[in-house]
Protein backbone atom coordinates (compact mmCIF):
# COMPACT_ATOMS: atom_id res chain seq x y z
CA UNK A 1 -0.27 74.32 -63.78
CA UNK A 2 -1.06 72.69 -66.96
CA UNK A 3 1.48 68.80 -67.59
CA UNK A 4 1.58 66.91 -70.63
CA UNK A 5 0.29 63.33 -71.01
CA UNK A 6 3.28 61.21 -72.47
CA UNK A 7 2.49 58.06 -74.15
CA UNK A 8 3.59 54.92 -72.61
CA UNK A 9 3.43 51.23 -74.30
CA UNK A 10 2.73 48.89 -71.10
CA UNK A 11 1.89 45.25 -70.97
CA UNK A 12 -2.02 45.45 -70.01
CA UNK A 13 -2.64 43.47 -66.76
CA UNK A 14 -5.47 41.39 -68.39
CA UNK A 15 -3.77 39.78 -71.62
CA UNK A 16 -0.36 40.32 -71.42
CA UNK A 17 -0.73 42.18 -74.45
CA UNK A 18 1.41 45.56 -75.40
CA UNK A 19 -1.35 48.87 -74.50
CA UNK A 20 -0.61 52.44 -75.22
CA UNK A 21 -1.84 54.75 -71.49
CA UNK A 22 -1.01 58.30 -71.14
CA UNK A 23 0.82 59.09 -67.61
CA UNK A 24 0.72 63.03 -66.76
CA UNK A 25 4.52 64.02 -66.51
CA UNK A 26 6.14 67.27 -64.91
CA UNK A 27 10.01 68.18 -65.29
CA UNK A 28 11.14 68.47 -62.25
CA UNK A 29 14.84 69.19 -60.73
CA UNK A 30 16.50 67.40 -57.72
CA UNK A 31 18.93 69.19 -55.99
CA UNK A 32 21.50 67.22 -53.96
CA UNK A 33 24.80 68.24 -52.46
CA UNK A 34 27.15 67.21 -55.35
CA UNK A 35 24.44 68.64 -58.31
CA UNK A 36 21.44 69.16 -59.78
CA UNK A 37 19.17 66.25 -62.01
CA UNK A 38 16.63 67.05 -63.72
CA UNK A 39 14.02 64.05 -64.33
CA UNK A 40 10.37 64.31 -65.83
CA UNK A 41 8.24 63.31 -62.47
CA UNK A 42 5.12 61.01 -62.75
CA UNK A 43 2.18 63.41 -61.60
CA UNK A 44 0.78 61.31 -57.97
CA UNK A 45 -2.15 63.55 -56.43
CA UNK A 46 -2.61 61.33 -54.23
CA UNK A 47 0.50 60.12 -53.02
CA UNK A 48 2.42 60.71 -49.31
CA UNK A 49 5.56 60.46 -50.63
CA UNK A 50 7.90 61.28 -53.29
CA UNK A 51 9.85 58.21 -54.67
CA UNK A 52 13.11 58.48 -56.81
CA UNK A 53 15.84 56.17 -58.16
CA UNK A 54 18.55 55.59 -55.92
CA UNK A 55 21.01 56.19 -58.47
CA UNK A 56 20.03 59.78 -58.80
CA UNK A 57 20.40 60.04 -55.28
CA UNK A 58 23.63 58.48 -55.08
CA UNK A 59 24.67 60.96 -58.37
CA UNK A 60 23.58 63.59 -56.04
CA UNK A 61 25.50 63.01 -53.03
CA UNK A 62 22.10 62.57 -50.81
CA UNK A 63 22.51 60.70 -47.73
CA UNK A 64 20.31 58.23 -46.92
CA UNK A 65 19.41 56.20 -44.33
CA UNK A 66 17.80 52.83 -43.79
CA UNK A 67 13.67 52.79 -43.03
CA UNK A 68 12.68 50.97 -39.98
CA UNK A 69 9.11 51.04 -41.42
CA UNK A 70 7.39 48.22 -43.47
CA UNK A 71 8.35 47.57 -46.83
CA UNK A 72 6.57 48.86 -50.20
CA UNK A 73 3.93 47.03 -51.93
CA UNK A 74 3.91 47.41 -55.77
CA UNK A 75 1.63 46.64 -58.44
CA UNK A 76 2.13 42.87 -58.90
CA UNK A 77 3.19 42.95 -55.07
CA UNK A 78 6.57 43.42 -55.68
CA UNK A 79 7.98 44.35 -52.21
CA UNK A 80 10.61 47.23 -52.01
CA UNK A 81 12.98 48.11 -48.95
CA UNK A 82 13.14 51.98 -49.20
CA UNK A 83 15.70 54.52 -48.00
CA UNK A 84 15.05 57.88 -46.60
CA UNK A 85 17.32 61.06 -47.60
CA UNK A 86 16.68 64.84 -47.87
CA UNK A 87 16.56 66.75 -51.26
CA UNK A 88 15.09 69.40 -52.73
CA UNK A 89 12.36 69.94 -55.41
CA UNK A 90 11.73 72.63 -58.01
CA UNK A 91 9.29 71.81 -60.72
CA UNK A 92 9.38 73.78 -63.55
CA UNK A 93 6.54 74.82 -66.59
CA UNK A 94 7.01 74.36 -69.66
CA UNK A 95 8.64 77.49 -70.36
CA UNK A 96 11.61 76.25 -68.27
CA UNK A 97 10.28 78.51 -65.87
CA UNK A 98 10.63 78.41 -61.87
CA UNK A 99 6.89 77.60 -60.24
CA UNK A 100 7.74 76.07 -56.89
CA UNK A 101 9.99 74.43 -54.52
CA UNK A 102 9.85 72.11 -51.42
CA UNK A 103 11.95 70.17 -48.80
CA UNK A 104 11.68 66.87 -48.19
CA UNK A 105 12.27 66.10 -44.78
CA UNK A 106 11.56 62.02 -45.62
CA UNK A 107 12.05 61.79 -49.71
CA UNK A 108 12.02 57.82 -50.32
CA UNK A 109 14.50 56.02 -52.56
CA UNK A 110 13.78 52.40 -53.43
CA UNK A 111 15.83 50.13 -53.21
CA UNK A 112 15.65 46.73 -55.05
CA UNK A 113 16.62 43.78 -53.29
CA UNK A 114 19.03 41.67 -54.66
CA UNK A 115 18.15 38.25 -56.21
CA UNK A 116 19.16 34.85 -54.71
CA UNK A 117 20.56 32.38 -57.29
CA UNK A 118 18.92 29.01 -56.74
């Protein structure tokens, strides 16, 4: 399957400074109980999970359930609670056409924790 590279401006970790990076980027379709959304999906070869917004999983009616497993680690070290839910995946090419699908049996959702006022 052939992605585009989309063009990202990013603060660059070693000045602070705005940087243009290329991410590849699929489309990509979530199907959930109440609907379909259809994001464009960072391309992760090697990744173990699949992580979406919360909100799309709340648009989509996916249950989810609280992880009993340690917390997330982002760049930075930003730590992230996550919740699990089932969806599926198609991704599409670029001719809007259908190339695969797949089940997640434990799809992650972040989920930010809320800030304490000091």
């Amino acid at each position: 399957m052939k992605f585009l590279y989309c063009a990202a401006v990013v603060l660059t970790p070693e000045t602070g400074e705005p940087g243009l990076i290329l991410r590849p980027e699929i489309p990509v379709r979530i199907i959930g109980p109440k609907g379909v959304g259809r994001i464009s999906a960072l391309v992760d070869t090697g990744a173990d999970n699949t992580i979406l917004p919360k909100r799309l999983a709340d648009d989509l009616g996916i249950s989810l359930t609280t992880g009993t497993g340690p917390t997330l680690t982002a760049f930075g070290g930003q730590k992230l609670s996550v919740l699990f839910g089932d969806a599926v995946m198609e991704v599409e090419d670029e001719a809007k056409k259908y190339v695969g699908r797949r089940e997640f049996n434990s799809s992650i959702f972040p989920r930010r924790k809320k800030r304490l006022q000091s």
